[in-house]
Protein backbone atom coordinates (compact mmCIF):
# COMPACT_ATOMS: atom_id res chain seq x y z
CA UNK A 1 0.00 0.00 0.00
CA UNK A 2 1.19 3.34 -1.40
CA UNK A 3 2.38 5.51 2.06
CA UNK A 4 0.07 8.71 1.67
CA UNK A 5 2.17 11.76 1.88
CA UNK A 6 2.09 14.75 4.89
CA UNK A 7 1.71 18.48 3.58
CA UNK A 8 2.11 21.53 5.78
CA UNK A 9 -0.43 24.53 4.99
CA UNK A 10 -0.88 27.69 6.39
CA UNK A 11 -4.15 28.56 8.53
CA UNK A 12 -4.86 31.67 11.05
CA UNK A 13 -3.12 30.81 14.37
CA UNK A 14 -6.56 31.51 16.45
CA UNK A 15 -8.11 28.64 14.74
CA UNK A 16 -5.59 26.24 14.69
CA UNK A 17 -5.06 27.18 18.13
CA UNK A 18 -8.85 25.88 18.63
CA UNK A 19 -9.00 23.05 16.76
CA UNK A 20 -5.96 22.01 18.66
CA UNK A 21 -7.84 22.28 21.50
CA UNK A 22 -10.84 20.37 20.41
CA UNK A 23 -8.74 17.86 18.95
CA UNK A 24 -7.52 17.30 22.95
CA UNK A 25 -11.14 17.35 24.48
CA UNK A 26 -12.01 14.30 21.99
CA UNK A 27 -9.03 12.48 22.03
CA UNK A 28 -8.32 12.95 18.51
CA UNK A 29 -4.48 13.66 17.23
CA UNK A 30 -4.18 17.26 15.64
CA UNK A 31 -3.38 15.49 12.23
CA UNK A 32 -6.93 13.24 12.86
CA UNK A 33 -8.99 16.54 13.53
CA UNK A 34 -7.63 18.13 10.74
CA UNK A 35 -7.88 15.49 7.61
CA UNK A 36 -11.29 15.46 9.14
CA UNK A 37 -12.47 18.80 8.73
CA UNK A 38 -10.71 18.48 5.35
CA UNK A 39 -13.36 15.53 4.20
CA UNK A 40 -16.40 17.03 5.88
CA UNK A 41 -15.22 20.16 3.83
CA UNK A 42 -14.36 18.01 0.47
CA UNK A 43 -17.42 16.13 0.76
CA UNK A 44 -19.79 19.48 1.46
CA UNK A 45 -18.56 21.19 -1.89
CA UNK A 46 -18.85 18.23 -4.05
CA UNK A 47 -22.58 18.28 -2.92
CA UNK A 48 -22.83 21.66 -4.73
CA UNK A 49 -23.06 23.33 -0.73
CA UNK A 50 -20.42 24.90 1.41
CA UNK A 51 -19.92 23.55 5.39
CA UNK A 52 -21.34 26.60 6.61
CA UNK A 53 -24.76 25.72 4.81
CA UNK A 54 -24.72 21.83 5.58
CA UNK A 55 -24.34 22.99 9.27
CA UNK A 56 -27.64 25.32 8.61
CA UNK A 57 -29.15 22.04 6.97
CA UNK A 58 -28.03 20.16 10.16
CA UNK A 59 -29.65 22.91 12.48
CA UNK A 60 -32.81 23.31 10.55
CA UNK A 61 -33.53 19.69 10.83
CA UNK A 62 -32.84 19.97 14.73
CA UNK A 63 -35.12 22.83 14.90
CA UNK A 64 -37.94 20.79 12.89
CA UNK A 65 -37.34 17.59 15.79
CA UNK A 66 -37.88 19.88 18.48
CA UNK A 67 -41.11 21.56 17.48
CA UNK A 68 -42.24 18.12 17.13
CA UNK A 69 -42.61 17.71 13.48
CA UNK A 70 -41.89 14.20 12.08
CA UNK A 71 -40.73 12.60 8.53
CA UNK A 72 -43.74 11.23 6.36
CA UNK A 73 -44.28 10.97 2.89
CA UNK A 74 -45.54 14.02 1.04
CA UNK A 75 -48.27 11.85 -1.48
CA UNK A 76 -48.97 10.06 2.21
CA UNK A 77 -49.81 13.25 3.80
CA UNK A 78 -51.95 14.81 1.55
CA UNK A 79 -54.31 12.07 0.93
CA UNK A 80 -54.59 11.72 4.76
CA UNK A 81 -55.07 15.37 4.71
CA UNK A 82 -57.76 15.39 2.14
CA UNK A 83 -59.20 12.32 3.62
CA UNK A 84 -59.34 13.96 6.63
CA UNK A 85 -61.12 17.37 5.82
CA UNK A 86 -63.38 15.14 3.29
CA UNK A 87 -64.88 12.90 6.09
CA UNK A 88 -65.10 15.63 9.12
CA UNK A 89 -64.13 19.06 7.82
CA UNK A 90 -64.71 20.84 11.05
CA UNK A 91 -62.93 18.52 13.53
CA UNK A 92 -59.58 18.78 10.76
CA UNK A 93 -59.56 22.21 10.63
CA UNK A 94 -60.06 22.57 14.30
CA UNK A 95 -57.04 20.47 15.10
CA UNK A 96 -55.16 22.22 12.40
CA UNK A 97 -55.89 25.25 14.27
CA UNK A 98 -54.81 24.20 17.91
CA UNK A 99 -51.67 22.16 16.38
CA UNK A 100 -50.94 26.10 15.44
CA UNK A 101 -51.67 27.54 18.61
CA UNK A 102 -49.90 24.62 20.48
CA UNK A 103 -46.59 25.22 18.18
CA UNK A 104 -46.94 29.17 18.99
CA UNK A 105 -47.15 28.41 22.64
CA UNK A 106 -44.24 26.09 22.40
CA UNK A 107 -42.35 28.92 20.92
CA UNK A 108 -43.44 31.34 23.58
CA UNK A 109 -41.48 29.54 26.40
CA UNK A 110 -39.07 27.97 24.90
CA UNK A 111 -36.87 31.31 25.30
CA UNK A 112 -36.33 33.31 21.81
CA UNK A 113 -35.53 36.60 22.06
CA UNK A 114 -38.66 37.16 19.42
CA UNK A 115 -40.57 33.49 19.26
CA UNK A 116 -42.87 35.57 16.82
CA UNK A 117 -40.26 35.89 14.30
CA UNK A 118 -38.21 32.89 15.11
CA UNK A 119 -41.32 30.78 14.61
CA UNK A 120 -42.53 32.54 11.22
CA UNK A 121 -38.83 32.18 10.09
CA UNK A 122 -38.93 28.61 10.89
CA UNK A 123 -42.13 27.74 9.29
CA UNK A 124 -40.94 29.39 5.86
CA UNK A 125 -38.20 26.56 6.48
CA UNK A 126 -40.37 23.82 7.16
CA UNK A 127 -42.72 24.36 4.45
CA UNK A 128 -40.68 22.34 1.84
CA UNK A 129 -43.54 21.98 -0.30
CA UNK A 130 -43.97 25.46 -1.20
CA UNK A 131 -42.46 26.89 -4.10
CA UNK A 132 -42.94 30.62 -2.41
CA UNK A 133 -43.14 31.58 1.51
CA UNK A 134 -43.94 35.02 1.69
CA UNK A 135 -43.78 37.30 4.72
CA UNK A 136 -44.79 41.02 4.82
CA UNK A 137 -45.04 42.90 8.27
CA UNK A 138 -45.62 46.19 9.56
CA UNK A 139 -46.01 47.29 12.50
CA UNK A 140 -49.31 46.22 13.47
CA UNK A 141 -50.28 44.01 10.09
CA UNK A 142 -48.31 41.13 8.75
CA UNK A 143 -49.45 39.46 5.61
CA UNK A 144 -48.80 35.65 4.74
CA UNK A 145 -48.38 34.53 1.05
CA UNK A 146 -47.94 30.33 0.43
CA UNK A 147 -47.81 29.14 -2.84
CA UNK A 148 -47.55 25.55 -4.00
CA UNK A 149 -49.00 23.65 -6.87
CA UNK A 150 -48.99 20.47 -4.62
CA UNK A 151 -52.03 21.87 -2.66
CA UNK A 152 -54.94 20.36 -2.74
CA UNK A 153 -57.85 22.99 -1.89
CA UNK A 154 -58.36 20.89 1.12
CA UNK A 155 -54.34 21.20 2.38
CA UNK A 156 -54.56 24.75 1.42
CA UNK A 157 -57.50 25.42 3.62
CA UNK A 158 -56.02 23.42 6.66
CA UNK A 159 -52.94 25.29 6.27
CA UNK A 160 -54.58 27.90 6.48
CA UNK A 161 -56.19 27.26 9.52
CA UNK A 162 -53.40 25.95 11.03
CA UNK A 163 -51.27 29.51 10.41
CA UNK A 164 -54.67 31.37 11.88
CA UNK A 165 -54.18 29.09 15.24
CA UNK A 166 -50.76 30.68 15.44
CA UNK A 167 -51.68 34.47 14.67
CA UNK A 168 -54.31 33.98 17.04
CA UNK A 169 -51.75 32.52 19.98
CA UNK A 170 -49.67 36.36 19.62
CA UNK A 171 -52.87 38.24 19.36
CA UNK A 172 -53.74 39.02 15.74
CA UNK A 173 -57.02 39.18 14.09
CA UNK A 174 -57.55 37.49 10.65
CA UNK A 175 -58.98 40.20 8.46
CA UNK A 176 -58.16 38.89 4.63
CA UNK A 177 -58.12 35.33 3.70
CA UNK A 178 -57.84 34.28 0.57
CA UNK A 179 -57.76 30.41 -0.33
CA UNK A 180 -57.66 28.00 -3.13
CA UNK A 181 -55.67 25.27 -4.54
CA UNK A 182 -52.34 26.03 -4.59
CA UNK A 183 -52.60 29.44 -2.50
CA UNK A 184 -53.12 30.45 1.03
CA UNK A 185 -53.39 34.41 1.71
CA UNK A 186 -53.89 35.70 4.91
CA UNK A 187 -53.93 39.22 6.17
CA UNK A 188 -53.92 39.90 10.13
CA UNK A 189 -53.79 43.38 12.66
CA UNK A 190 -52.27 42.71 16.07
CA UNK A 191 -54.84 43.23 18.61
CA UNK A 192 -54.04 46.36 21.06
CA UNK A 193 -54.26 46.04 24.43
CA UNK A 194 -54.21 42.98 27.12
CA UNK A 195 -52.04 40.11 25.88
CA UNK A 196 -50.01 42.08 23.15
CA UNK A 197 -46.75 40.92 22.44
């Protein structure tokens, strides 16, 4: 077996410094951690990424594990959907709407410095499906604009429901909705007055 050559390089002495250090706390040789960090890197841009952005990836799909969301089947999920608002449309769109105000809440205490925005930020993430995730805000009025041509009318109106549960949860009044396959549009005012946030 062909002995694989050593080559010296030249890096910033702060983060060599560090990854000498982490190298320590894990047990791993300096010459380990690096060659590492050289494949994770290798491997990242040959995927058309960077590191930086496969760590995003990494900490997205964290963030989707903690709200609770879990991995199904997009054809799987909107059959069950539409089967669901087909056979007792009032009782799907009502849990659509608390699974909203139940994520909100989570949000609330889990200890962002604006679980408003954190949680609309997130959601644009989450929402793989759609091909645009569109977030205007004012002040007072924020306006939501989801477009996907894998709705169903039925999705799109329990999506719908489910972002009113939680606009409701940070006290703001629906007052434009506009729904159809492939589109959900809703316009909402923040509420003045006991419970703003």
């Amino acid at each position: 077996m062909a002995r694989i050559k050593r080559k010296t390089f030249v890096a910033r002495e702060d983060l060599l410094i560090r990854i000498s250090e982490l190298a320590k706390e894990r047990g791993y040789t300096l010459y380990d951690m690096v060659n590492e960090i050289f494949e994770f890197a290798i491997k990242a841009y040959s995927e058309g990424t960077t590191p930086f952005k496969a760590l995003e990836s990494l900490e997205e799909l964290n963030a989707i594990r903690k709200a609770g969301y879990i991995p199904c089947m997009m054809r799987l999920w909107h059959e069950m959907a539409d089967i669901a608002y087909r056979e007792a449309k009032e009782e799907a769109l009502k849990c659509w709407f608390e699974a909203g105000k139940w994520l909100a809440k989570l949000y609330e205490t889990r200890g962002f410095h604006d679980p408003f925005g954190t949680l609309i930020k997130h959601l644009k993430q989450f929402t793989w499906e759609a091909s645009e995730f569109d977030v205007k805000s004012g002040e007072r009025e924020i306006t939501l604009r989801i477009l996907s041509p894998k709705f169903t009318e039925s999705h799109a109106t329990m999506m719908a429901s489910f972002i009113e549960g939680v606009l409701s949860t940070f006290n703001y009044r629906i007052t434009e909705r506009d729904i159809g396959s492939g589109q959900v549009r809703i316009k909402a005012i923040r509420e003045e007055g006991i419970g703003q946030r």
